[in-house]
C-alpha atoms as a PDB file:
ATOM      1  CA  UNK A   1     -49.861 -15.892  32.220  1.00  0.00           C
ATOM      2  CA  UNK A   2     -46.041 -17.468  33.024  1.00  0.00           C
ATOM      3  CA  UNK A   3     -46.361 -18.816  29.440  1.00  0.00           C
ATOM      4  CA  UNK A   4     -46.527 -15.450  27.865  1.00  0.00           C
ATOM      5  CA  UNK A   5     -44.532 -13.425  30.484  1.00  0.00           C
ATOM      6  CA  UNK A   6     -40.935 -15.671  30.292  1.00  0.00           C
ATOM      7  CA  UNK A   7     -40.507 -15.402  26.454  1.00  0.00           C
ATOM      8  CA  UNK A   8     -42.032 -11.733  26.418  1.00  0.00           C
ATOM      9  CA  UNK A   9     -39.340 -10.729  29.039  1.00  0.00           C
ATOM     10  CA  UNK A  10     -36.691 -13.008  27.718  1.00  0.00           C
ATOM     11  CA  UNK A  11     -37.413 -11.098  23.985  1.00  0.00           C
ATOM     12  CA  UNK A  12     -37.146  -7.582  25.850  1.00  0.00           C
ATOM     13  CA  UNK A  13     -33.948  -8.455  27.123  1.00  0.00           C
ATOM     14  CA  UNK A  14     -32.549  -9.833  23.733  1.00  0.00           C
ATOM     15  CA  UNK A  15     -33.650  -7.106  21.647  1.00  0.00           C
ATOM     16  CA  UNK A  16     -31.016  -4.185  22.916  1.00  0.00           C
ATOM     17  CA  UNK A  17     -28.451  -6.967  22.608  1.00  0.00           C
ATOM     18  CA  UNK A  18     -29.607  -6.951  18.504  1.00  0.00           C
ATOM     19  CA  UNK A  19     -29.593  -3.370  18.109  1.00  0.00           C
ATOM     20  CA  UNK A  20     -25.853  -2.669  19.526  1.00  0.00           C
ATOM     21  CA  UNK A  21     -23.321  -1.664  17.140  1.00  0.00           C
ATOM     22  CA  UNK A  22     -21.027  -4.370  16.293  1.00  0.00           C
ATOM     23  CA  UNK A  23     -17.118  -3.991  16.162  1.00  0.00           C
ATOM     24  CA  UNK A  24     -16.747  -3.454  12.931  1.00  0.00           C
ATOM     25  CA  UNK A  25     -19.373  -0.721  12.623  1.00  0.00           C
ATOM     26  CA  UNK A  26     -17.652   0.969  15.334  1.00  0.00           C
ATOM     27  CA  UNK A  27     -13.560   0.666  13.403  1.00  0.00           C
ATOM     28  CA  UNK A  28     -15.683   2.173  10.206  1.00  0.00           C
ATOM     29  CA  UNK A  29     -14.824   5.628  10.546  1.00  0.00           C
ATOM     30  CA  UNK A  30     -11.379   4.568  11.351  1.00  0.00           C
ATOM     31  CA  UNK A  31     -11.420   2.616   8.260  1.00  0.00           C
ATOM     32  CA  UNK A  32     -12.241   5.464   5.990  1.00  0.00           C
ATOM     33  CA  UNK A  33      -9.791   7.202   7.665  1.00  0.00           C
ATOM     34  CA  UNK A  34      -7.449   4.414   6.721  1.00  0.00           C
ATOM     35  CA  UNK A  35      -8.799   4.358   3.194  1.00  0.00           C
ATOM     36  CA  UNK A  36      -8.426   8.212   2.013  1.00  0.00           C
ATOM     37  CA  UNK A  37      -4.595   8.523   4.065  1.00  0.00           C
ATOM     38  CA  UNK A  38      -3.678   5.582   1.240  1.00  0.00           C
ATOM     39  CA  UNK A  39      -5.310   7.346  -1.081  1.00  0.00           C
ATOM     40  CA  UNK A  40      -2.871  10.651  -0.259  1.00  0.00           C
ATOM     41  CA  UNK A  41      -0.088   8.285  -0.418  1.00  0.00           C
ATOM     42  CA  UNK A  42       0.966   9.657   3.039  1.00  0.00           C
ATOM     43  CA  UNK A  43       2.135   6.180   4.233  1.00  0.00           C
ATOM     44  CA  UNK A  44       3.003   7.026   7.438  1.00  0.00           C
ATOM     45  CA  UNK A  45       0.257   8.183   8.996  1.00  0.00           C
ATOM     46  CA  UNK A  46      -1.888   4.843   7.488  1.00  0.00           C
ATOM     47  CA  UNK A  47       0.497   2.824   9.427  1.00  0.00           C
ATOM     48  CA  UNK A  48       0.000   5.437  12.454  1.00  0.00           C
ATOM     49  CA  UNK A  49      -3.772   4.938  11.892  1.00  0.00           C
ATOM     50  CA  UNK A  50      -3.741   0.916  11.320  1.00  0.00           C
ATOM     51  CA  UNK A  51      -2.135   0.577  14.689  1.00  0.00           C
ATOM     52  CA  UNK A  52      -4.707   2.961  16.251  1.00  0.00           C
ATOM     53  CA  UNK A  53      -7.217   0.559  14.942  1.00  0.00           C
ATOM     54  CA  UNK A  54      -5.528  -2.936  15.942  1.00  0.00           C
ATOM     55  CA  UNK A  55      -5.053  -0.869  19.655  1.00  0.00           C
ATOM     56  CA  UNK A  56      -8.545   0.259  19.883  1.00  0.00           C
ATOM     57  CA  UNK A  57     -10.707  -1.924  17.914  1.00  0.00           C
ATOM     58  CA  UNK A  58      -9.053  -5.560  18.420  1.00  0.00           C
ATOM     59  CA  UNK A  59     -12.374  -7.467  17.982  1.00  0.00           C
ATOM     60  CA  UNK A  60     -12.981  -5.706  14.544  1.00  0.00           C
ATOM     61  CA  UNK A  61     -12.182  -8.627  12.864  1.00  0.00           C
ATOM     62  CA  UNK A  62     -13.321  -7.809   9.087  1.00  0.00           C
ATOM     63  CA  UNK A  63     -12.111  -4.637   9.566  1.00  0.00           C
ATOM     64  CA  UNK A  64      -8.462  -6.030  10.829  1.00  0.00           C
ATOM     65  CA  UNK A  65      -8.195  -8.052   7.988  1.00  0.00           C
ATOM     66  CA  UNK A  66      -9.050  -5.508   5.165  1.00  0.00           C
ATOM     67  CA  UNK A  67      -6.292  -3.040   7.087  1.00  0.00           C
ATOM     68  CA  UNK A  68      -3.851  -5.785   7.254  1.00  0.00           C
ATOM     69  CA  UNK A  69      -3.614  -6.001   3.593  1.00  0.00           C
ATOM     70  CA  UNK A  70      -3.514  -1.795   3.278  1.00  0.00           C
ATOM     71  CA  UNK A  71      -0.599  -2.166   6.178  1.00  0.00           C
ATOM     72  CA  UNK A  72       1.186  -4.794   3.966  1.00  0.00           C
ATOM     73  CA  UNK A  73       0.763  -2.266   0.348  1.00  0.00           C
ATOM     74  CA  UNK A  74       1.406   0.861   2.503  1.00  0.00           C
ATOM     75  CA  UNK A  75       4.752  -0.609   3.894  1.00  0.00           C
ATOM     76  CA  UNK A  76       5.884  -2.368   0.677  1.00  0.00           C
ATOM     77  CA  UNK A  77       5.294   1.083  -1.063  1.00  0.00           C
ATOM     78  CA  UNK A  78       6.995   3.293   1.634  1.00  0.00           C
ATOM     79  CA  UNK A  79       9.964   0.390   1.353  1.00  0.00           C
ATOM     80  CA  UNK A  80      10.306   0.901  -2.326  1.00  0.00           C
ATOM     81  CA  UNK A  81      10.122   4.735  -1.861  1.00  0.00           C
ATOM     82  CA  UNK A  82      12.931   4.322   0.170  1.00  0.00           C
ATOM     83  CA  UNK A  83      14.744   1.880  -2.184  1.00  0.00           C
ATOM     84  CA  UNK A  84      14.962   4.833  -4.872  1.00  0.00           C
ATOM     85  CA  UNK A  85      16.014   7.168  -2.761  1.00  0.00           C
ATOM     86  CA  UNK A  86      19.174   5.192  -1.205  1.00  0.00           C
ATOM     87  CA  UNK A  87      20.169   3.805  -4.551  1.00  0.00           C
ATOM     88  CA  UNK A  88      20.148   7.283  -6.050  1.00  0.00           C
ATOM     89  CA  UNK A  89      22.353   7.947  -3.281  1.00  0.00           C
ATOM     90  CA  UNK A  90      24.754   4.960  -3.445  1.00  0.00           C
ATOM     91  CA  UNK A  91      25.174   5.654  -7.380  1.00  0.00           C
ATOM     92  CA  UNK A  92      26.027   9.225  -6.424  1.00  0.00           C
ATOM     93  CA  UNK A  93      28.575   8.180  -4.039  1.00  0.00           C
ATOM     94  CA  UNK A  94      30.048   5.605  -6.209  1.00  0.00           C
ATOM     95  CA  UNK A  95      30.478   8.630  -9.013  1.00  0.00           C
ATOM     96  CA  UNK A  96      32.246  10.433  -6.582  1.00  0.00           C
ATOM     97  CA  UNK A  97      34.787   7.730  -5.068  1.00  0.00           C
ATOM     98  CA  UNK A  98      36.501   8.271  -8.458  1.00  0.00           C
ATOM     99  CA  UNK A  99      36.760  11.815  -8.365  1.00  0.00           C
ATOM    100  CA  UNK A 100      38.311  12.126  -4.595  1.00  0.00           C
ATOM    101  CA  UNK A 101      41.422  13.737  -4.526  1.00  0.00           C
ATOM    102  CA  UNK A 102      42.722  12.647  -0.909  1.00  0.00           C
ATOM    103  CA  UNK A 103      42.453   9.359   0.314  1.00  0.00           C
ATOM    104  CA  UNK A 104      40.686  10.295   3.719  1.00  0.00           C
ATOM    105  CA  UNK A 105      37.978  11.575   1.391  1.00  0.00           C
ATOM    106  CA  UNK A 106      37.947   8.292  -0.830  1.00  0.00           C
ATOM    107  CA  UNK A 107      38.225   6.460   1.932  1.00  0.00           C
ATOM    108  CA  UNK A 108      35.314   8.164   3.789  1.00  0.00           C
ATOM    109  CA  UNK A 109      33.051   8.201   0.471  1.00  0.00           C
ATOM    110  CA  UNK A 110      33.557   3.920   0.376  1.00  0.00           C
ATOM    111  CA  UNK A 111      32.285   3.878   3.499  1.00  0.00           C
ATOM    112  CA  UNK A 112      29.297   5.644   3.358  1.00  0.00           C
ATOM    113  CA  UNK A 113      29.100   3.441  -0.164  1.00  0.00           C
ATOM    114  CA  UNK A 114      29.206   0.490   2.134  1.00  0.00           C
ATOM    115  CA  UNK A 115      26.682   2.094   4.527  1.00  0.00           C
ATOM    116  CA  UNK A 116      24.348   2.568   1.827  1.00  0.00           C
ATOM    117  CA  UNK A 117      25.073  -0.604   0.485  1.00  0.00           C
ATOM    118  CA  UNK A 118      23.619  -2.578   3.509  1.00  0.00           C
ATOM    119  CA  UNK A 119      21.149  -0.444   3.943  1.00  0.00           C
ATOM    120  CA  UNK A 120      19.785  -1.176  -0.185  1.00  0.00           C
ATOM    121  CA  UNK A 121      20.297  -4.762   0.594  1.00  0.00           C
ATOM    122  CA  UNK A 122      18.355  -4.745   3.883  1.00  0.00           C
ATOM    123  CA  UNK A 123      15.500  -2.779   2.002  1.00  0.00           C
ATOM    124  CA  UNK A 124      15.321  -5.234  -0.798  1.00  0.00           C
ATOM    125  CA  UNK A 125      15.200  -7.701   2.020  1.00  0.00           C
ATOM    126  CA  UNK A 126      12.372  -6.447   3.358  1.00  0.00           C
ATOM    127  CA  UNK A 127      10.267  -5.763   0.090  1.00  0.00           C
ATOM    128  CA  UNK A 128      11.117 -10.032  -0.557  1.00  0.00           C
ATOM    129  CA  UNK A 129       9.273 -10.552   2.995  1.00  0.00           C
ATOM    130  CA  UNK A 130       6.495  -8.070   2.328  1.00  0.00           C
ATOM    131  CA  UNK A 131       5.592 -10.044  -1.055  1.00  0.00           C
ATOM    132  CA  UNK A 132       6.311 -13.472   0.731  1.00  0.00           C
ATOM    133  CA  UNK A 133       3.830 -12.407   3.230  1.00  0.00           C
ATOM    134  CA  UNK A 134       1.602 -11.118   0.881  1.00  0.00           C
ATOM    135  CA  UNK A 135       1.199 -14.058  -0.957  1.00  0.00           C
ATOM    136  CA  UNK A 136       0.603 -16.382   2.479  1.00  0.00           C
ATOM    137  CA  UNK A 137      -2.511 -13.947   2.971  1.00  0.00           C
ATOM    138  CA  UNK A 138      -3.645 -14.110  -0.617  1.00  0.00           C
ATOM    139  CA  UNK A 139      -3.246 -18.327  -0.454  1.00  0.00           C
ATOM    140  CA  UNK A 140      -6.407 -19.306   0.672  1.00  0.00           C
ATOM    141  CA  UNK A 141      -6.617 -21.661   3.397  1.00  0.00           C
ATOM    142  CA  UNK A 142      -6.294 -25.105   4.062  1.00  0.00           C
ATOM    143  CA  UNK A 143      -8.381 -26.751   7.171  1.00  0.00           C
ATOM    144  CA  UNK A 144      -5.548 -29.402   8.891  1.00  0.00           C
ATOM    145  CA  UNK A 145      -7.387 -32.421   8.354  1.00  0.00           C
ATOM    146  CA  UNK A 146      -6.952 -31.956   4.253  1.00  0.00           C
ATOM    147  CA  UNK A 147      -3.462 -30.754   4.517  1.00  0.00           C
END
């Protein structure tokens, strides 16, 4: 009777253990969620979402991998958004330097053309790390011992 009662009761007590929902299945709706704010192109709120995810779903581990690579397009897209714009603005500035007539306003239109500038540079900056980064995750990997 032992014989059939341990693995009978050890089955019982592995079979809700089976049936639980796994991390993953739990970050899905947050996933989809992910998936149709990229599709809307409303960049913020995917990176809002991502780091809801990473916060409440840190063993997701498929699921944190897939969103790292939407959190690497969605920034690298929102970046170059935001290259456009500035430039736009730094060409329009540059125009107008020429066309000052006092030198407090040339001298105030070079500086926000020096503002803008940095602020190009630092973007283009960040788009270089974005596609560095982007590469290391597309690499695939190499175990130590074969390095």
């Amino acid at each position: 009777m032992k014989r059939i009662l341990i693995p009978l009761v050890a089955l019982l007590l592995l079979v809700p253990a089976a049936c639980t929902e796994s991390e993953d299945d739990k970050a899905r709706p947050l996933m989809s969620e992910i998936d149709s704010l990229m599709a809307a192109r409303n960049y913020p709120a995917t990176l809002a979402a991502i780091t809801r995810l990473r916060r409440d779903h840190p063993k997701a581990i498929e699921s944190r991998r897939r969103a790292l690579k939407i959190w690497q397009e969605a920034s690298l897209l929102m970046t170059q958004q935001d290259i456009g714009r500035t430039d736009s603005a730094l060409q329009a500035t540059i125009a107008q330097i020429d066309t000052a007539r006092t030198i407090g306003e040339r001298n105030w239109l070079r500086y926000r053309r020096d503002s803008l500038q940095v602020r190009y540079d630092a973007l283009c900056g960040t788009v270089r790390v974005i596609h560095r980064r982007q590469s290391e995750t597309d690499a695939p990997s190499v175990p130590e011992n074969n390095k």
